[in-house]
Protein backbone atom coordinates (compact mmCIF):
# COMPACT_ATOMS: atom_id res chain seq x y z
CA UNK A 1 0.66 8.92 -13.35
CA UNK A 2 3.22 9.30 -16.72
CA UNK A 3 6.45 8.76 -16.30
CA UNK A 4 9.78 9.24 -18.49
CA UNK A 5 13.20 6.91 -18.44
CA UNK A 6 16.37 8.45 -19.61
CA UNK A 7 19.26 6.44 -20.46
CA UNK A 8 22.29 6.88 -18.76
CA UNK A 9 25.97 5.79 -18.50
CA UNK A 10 28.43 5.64 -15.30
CA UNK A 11 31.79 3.88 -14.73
CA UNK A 12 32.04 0.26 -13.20
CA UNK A 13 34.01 -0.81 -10.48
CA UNK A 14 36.51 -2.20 -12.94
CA UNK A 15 36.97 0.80 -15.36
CA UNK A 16 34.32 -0.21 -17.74
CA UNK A 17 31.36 1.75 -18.80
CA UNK A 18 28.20 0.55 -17.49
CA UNK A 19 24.65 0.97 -19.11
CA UNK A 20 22.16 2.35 -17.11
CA UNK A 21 18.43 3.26 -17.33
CA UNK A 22 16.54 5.97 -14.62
CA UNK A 23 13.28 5.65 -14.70
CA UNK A 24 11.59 8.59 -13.28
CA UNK A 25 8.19 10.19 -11.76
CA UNK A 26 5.90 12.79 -13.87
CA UNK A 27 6.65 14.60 -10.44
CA UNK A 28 9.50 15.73 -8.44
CA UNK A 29 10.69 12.11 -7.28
CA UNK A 30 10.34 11.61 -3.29
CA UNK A 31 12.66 8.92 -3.30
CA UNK A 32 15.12 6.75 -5.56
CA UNK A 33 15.90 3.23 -5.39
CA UNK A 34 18.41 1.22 -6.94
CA UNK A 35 17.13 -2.05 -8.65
CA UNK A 36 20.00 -5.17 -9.23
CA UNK A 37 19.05 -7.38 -11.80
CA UNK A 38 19.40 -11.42 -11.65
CA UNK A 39 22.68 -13.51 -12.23
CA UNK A 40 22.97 -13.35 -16.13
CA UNK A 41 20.13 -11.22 -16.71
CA UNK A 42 19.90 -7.49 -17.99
CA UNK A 43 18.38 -3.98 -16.52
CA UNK A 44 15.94 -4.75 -19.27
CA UNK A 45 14.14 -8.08 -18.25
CA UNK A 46 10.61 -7.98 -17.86
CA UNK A 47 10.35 -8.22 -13.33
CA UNK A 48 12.96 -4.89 -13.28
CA UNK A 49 10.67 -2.96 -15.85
CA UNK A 50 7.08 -3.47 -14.03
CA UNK A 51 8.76 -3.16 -10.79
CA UNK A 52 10.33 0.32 -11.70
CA UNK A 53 7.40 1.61 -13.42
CA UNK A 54 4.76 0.50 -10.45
CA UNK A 55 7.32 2.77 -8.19
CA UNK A 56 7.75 5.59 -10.12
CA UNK A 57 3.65 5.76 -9.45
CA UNK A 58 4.27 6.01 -6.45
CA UNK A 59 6.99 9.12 -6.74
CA UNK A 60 10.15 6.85 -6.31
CA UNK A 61 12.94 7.18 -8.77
CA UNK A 62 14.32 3.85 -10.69
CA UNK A 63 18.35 3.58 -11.29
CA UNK A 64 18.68 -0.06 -13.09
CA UNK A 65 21.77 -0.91 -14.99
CA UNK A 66 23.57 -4.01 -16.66
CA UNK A 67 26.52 -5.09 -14.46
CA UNK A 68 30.03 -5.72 -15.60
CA UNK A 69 30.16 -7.46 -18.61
CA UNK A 70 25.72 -7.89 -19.38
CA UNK A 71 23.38 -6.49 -21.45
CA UNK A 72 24.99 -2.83 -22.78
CA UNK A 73 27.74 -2.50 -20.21
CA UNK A 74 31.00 -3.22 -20.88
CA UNK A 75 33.75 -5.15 -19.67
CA UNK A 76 34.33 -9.00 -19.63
CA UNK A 77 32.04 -11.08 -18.08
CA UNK A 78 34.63 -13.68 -17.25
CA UNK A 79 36.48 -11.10 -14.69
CA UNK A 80 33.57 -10.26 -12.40
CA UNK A 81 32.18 -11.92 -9.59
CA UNK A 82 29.94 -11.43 -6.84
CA UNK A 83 32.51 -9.07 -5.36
CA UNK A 84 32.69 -7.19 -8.17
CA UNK A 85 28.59 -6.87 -8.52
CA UNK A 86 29.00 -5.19 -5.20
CA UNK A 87 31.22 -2.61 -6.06
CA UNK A 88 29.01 -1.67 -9.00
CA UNK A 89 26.24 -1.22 -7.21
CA UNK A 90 28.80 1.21 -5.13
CA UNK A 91 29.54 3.01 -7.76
CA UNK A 92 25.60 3.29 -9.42
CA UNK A 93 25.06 4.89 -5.76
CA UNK A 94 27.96 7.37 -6.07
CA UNK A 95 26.62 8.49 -9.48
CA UNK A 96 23.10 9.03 -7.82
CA UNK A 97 24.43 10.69 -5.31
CA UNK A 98 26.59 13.12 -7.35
CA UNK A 99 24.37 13.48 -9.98
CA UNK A 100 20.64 13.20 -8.38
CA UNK A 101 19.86 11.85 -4.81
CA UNK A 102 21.54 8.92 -3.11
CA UNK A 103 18.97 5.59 -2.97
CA UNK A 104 16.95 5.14 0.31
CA UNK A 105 16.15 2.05 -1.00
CA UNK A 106 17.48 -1.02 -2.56
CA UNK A 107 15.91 -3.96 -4.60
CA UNK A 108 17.40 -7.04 -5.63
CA UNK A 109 15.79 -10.09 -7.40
CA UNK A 110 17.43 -13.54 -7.69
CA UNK A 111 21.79 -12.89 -7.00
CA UNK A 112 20.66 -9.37 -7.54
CA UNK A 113 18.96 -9.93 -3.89
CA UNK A 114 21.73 -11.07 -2.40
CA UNK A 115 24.22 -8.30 -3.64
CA UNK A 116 21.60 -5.87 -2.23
CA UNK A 117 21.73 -7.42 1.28
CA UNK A 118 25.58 -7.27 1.29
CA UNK A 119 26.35 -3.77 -0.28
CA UNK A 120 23.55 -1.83 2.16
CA UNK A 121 26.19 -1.30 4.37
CA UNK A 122 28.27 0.61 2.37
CA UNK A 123 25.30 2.97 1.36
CA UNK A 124 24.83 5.14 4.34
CA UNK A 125 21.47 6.67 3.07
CA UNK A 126 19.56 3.68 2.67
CA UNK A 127 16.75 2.77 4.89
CA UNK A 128 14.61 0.14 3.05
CA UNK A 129 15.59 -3.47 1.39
CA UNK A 130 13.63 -5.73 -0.71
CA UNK A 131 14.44 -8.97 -2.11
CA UNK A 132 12.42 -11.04 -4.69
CA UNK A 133 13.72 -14.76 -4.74
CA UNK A 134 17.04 -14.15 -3.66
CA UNK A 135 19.30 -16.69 -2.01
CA UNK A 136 20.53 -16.95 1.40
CA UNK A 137 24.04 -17.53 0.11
CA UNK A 138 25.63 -16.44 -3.12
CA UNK A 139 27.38 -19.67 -2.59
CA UNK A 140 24.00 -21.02 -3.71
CA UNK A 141 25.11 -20.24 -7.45
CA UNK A 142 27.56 -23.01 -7.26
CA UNK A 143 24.76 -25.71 -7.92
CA UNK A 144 23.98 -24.04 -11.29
CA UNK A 145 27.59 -25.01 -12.21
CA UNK A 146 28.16 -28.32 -10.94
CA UNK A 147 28.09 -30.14 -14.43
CA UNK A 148 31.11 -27.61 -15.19
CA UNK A 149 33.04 -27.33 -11.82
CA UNK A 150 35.40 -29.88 -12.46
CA UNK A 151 36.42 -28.49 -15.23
CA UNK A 152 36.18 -25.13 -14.21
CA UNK A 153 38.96 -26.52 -10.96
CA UNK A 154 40.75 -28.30 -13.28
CA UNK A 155 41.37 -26.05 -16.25
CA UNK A 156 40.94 -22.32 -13.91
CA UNK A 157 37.97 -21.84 -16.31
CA UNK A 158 34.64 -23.39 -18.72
CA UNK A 159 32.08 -22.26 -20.70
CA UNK A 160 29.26 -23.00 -19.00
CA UNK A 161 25.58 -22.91 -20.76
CA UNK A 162 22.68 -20.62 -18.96
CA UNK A 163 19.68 -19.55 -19.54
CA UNK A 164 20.46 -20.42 -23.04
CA UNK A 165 23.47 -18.43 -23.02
CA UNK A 166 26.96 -19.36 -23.35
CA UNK A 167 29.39 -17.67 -20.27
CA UNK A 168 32.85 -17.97 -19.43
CA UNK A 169 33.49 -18.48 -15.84
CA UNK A 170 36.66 -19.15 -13.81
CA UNK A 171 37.52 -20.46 -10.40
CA UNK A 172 37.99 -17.08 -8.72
CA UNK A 173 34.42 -16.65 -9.09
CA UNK A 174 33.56 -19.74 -7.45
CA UNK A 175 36.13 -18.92 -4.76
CA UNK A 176 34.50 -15.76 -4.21
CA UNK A 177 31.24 -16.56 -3.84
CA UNK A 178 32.20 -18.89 -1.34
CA UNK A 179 33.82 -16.23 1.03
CA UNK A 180 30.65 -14.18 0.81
CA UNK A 181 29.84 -13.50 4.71
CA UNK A 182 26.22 -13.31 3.83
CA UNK A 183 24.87 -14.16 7.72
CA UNK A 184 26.45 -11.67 9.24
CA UNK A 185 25.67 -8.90 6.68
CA UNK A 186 21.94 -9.66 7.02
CA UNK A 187 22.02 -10.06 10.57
CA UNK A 188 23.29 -6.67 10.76
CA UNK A 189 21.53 -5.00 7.67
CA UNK A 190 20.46 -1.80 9.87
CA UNK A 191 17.14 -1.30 7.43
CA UNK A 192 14.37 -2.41 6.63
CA UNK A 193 13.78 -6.00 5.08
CA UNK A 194 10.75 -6.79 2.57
CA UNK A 195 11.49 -10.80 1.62
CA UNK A 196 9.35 -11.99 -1.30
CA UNK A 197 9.77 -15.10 -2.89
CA UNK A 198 7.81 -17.77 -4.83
CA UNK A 199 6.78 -21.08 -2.85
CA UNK A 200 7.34 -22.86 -5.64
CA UNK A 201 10.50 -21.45 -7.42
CA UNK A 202 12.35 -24.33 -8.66
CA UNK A 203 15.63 -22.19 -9.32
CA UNK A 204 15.95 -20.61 -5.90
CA UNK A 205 14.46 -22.87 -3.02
CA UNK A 206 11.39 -20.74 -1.02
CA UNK A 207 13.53 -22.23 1.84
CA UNK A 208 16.52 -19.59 1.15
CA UNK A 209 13.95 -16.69 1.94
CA UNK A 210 13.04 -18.29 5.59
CA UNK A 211 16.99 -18.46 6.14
CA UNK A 212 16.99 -14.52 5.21
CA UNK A 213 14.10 -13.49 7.46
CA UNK A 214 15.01 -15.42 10.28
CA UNK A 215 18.58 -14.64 10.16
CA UNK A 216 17.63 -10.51 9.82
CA UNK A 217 16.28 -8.29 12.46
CA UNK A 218 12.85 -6.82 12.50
CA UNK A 219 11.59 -4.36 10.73
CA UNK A 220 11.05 -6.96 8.44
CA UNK A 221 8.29 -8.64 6.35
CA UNK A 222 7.70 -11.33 3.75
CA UNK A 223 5.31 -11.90 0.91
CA UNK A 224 4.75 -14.84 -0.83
CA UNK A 225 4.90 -14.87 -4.54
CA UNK A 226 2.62 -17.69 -4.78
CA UNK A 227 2.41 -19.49 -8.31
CA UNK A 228 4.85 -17.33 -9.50
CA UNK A 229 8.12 -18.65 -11.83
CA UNK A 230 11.74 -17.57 -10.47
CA UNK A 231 11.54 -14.66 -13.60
CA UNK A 232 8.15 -13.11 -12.11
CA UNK A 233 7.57 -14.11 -16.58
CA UNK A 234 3.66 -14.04 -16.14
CA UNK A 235 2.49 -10.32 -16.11
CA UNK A 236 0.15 -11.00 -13.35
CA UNK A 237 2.94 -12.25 -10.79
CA UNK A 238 5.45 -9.24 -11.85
CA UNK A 239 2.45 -7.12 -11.70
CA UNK A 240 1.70 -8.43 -7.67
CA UNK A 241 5.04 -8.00 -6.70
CA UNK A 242 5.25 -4.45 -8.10
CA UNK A 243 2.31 -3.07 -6.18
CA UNK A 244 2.87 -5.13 -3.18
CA UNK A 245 6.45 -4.06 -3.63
CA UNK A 246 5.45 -0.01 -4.02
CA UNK A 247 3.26 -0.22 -1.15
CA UNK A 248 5.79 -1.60 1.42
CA UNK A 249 8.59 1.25 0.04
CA UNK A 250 6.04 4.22 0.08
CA UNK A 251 6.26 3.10 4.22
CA UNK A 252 9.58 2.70 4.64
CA UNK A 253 12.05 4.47 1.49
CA UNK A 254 9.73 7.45 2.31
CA UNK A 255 9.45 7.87 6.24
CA UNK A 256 13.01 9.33 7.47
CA UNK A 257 11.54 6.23 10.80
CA UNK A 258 11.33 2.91 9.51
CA UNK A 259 10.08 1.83 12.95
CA UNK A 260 5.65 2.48 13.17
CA UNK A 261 4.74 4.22 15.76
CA UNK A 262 2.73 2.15 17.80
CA UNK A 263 1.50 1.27 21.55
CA UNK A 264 3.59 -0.23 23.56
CA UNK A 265 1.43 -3.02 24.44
CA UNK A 266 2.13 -4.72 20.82
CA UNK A 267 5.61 -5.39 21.44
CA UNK A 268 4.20 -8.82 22.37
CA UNK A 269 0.99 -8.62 20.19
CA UNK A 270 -1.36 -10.38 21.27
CA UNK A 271 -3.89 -12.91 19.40
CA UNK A 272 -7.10 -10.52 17.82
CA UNK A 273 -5.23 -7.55 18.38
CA UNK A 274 -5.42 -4.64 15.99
CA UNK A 275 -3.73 -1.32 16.04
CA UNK A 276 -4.06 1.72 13.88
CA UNK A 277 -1.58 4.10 13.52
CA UNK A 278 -0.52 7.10 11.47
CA UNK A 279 1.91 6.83 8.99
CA UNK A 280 3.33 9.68 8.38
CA UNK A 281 3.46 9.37 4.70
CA UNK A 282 0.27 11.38 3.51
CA UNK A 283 -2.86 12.90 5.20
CA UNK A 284 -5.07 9.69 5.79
CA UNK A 285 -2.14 6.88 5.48
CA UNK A 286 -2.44 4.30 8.20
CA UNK A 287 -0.07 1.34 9.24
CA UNK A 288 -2.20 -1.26 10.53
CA UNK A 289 -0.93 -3.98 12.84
CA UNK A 290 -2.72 -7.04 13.19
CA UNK A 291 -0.26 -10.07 15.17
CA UNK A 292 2.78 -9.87 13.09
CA UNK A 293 1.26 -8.73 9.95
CA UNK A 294 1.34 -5.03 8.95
CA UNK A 295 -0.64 -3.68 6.48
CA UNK A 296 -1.72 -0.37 4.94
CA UNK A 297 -4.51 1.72 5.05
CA UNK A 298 -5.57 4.82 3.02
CA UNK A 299 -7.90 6.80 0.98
CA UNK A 300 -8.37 6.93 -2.77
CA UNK A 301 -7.04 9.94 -4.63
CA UNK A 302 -8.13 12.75 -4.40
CA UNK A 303 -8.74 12.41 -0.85
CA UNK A 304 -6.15 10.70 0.42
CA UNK A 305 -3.03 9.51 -1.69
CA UNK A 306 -4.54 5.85 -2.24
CA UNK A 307 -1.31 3.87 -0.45
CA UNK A 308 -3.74 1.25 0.71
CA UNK A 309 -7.24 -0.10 0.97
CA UNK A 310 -9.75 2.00 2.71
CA UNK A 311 -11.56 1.45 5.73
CA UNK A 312 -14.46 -0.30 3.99
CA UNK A 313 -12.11 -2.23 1.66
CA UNK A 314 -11.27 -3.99 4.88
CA UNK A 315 -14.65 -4.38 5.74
CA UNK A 316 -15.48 -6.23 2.66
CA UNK A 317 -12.62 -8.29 3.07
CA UNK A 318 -13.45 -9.03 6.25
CA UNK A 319 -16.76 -10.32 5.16
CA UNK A 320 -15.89 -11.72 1.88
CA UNK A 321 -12.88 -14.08 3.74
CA UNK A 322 -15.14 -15.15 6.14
CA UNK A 323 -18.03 -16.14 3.74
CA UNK A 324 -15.48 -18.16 2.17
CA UNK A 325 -13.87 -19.89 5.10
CA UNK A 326 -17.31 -20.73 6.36
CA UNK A 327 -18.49 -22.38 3.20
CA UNK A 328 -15.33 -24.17 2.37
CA UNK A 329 -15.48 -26.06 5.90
CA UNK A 330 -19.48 -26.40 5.23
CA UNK A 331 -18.21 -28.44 2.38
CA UNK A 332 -15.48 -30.40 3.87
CA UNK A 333 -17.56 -31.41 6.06
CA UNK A 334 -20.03 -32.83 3.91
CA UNK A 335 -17.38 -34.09 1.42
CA UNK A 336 -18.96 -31.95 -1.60
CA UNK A 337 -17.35 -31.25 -4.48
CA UNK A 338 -16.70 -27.96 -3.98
CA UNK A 339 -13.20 -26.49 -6.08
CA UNK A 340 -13.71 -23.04 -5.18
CA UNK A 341 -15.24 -20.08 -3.48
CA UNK A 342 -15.25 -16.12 -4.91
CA UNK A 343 -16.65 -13.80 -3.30
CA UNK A 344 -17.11 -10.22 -4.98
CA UNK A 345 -18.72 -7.11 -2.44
CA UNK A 346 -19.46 -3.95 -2.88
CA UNK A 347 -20.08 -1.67 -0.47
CA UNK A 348 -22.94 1.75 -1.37
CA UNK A 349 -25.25 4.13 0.78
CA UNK A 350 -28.95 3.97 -0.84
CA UNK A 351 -32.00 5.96 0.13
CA UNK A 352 -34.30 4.05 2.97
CA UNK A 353 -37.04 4.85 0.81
CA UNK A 354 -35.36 2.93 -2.21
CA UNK A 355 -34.87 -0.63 0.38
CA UNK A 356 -37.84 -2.09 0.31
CA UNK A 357 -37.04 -4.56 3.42
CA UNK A 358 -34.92 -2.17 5.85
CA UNK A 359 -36.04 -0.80 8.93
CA UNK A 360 -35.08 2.66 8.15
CA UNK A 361 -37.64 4.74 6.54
CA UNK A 362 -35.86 7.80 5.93
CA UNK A 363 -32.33 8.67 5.48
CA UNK A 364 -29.64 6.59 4.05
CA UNK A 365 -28.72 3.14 4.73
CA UNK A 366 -25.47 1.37 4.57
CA UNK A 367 -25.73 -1.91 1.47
CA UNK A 368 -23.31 -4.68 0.83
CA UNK A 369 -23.72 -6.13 -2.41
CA UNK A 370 -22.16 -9.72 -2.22
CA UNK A 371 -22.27 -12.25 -5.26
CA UNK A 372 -20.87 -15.53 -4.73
CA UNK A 373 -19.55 -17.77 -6.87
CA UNK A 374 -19.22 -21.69 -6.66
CA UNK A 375 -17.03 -23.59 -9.00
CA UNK A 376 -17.41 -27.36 -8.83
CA UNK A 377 -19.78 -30.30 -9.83
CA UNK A 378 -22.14 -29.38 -7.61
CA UNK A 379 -26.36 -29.85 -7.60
CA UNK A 380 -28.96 -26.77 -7.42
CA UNK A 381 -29.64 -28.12 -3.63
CA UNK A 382 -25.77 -27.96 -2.58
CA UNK A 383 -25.54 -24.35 -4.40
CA UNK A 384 -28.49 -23.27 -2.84
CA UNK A 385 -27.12 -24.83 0.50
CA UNK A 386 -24.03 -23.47 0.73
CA UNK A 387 -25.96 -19.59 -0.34
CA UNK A 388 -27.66 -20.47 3.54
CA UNK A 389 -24.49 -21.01 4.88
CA UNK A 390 -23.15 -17.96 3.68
CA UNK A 391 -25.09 -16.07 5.47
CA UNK A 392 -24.28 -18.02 9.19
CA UNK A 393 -20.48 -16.71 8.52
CA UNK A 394 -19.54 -14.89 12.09
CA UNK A 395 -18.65 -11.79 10.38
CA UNK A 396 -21.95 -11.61 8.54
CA UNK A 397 -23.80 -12.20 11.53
CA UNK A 398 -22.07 -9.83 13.56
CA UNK A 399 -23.12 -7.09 10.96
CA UNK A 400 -26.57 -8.08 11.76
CA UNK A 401 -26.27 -7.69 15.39
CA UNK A 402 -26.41 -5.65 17.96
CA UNK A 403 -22.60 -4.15 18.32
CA UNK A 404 -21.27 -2.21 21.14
CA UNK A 405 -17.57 -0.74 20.74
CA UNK A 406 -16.19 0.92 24.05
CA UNK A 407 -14.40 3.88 23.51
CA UNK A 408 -11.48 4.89 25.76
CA UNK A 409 -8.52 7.62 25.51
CA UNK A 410 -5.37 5.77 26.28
CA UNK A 411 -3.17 8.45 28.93
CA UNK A 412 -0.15 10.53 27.23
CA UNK A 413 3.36 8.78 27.00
C-alpha cells in the first residue's frame, strides 16, 4: 500500500511552534496514532519512520513531531522537561482532534515511552499503548547525567554532552523528573499496554519493561526485541518491531473493545489450551489464545485482510518448532556440535497421481515440503542422524497418525 506524509506545524505547550510530520494511508485512515520520539532525538530518526510507515499499511494515521526545543521545533531546549513533553503531546492531540481525528493510540520509544504512559490519561479517546524500551521511571534519565549533576546542583545548570550533542540542562528538570508519579499512572492506564523492549539494551535496562508490565493491568502484552540496540539502528530490528507493532494496534487502536471475546473458561487458562476467537477487525481475523500468549490469525489479501498468519502458517510452525526442539535435544544429548537448526516448510495440494508413494490414488493430497538446515562441524553420519530424528518430532508423527478431534457446540451464554 502507498502512502503520503505532509508536513505540518502546531503550537507547543510553551508558545513555541512545533514541527510536525503526518504520515498517512493511500486510504481513508481507520485510525491515528501519535508517535513520541526518544530523549534528545527527532520525529525524524530512523525507529519513528519504519514504525509509522509499517502502520500506515495497515490504515493507521502517523502524527510525529520534534518536542520543545529538537529537531525543527522551536523553543529552548533548556526550559522543558518531562512535564513539559507531556503537555506537548496534549497539545499534538488537540490539533488531531481539531484538525483530523483524535489518536486511539499512542507510541512511545525510549522517554518518549514513558511520556506516553503518563499523558494517556489526559487523552480520553485513546484505547491502545505501546512502548519500545521505555523506562519505568523518567527518574531513570538522571543516570545519563551523573558526571554533570553536581554541577548542574551547584551552578542551577551544565552543558551536558549526549548522543554527541551538546544540551543545556538545569536543575528543574532533574527536579521534575523526580516527581513523575509514573506507578500510579501505569497502574491505572485504562488501555491497552504492548511493552517491547530489547534484552540486551545497554541504555535502558530490559528490567524497566518487567517493572511496566507488572505494575499495569491486563490487557497487556510484551515482545522482546531480542538483539536489538536501544535505537532499533539495524533495519531488521526496526523492521520487527514495526510489523509486530502494526499487528498488535490493528487489534486493539481499531476494535472500539480492547478486551477479546473469549470463553469464560480461559480466565484461568489452562496448560495446552487454545482458543479461537473472532476479532472483529476484518472478515477472517482471529485472536488466538494460547496460555497467556495472544496471537493473530488471518487470511492473505484478497481473501482476508492478511493481519496474521493463516491457519497453515501455524501448522508449519508447529512442525517446523518442533523439528527443531527435537533435534537440538538429540544433540545435547550426544554432545554434538551442533550451532544451529532452520527449518524452512512449505505447505501445497498435489495430484495423487503426481505422489508416487501416497496412498491416495486419485484426488488431491495435502504435501509439506520441509528442508532442514544444520550449521555446525558436524560429520555426514551426525547430519544424516539428526535428518532420522527429524522425523520422530511429536508433531511430525502426529501428522502421520491416526487423529480423532471431537467436535462439540458449547451452550449459549
Amino acid at each position: 500500500m502507498s502512502n503520503q506524509s505532509a508536513r505540518l506545524e502546531f503550537t507547543g505547550s510553551q508558545g513555541a511552534t512545533l514541527a510536525a510530520r503526518l504520515d498517512l494511508p493511500d486510504s481513508t485512515p481507520r485510525a491515528y496514532a501519535l508517535f513520541a520520539h526518544c530523549f534528545t532525538c527527532s520525529k525524524d530518526v530512523f525507529a519513528a519512520a519504519r514504525i509509522s510507515r509499517a502502520l500506515t499499511d495497515f490504515g493507521i494515521a502517523v502524527l510525529r513531531f520534534d518536542f520543545t526545543g529538537l529537531g525543527q521545533s522551536g523553543g529552548d531546549f533548556a526550559n522543558t522537561n518531562f512535564s513539559s513533553n507531556i503537555e506537548d503531546l496534549v497539545h499534538a492531540a488537540d490539533f488531531l482532534r481539531e484538525h483530523y481525528v483524535a489518536p486511539s493510540l499512542l507510541i512511545g520509544h525510549s522517554l518518549g515511552g514513558a511520556a506516553v504512559l503518563a499523558v494517556t490519561s489526559r487523552i480520553p479517546e485513546v484505547r491502545a499503548v505501546a512502548t519500545i524500551g521505555a523506562p519505568a521511571d523518567p527518574d531513570h534519565l538522571a543516570h545519563l547525567l551523573r558526571e554533570s549533576r553536581a554541577e548542574i546542583e551547584a551552578c542551577g545548570e551544565a552543558e551536558v554532552q549526549l548522543a554527541g550533542r551538546t544540551f543545556r540542562i538545569r536543575r528543574q528538570f532533574l527536579d521534575d523528573i523526580a516527581a513523575q508519579p509514573q506507578a500510579e499512572r501505569i497502574r491505572d492506564l485504562g488501555a491497552a499496554l504492548l511493552v517491547m523492549h530489547s534484552p540486551v539494551d545497554s541504555t535502558v535496562d530490559v528490567d524497566n519493561a518487567r517493572r511496566i508490565y507488572g505494575a499495569a493491568r491486563h490487557p497487556k502484552s510484551f515482545v522482546a526485541l531480542d538483539g536489538a540496540d536501544h535505537l532499533l539502528t539495524k533495519p531488521a530490528d526496526a523492521a520487527f518491531a514495526a510489523g509486530m507493532l502494526a499487528t498488535w494496534a490493528s487489534r486493539y487502536a481499531l476494535d472500539p473493545s480492547p478486551e477479546p471475546i473469549v470463553p469464560e473458561v480461559v480466565a484461568d487458562p489452562a496448560e495446552g489450551l487454545v482458543v479461537v476467537s473472532e476479532s472483529g477487525t476484518g472478515a477472517f481475523a482471529q485472536n488466538v489464545l494460547i496460555g497467556q500468549h495472544r496471537l493473530t490469525a488471518d487470511e492473505p489479501e484478497p481473501i482476508g485482510t492478511d493481519t496474521g498468519p493463516s491457519p497453515y502458517d501455524y501448522l508449519l510452525a508447529g512442525l517446523g518448532a518442533c523439528t527443531s526442539m527435537t533435534v537440538r535435544m538429540y544433540a545435547e544429548r550426544k554432545k554434538w556440535p551442533l550451532e544451529k537448526v532452520t527449518v524452512t516448510l512449505r505447505h501445497s495440494r498435489i495430484h495423487a497421481q503426481d505422489c508416487s508413494n501416497c496412498e491416495t490414488e486419485t484426488g488431491q493430497v495435502d504435501r509439506i515440503e520441509r528442508v532442514i538446515r544444520f550449521d555446525g562441524d558436524l560429520d555426514d553420519d551426525q547430519r544424516q542422524k539428526l535428518r532420522e530424528i527429524a522425523d520422530k518430532c511429536p508433531v511430525h508423527r502426529t501428522l502421520h497418525s491416526e487423529i480423532i478431534i471431537d467436535t462439540s457446540v458449547s451452550p449459549d451464554r
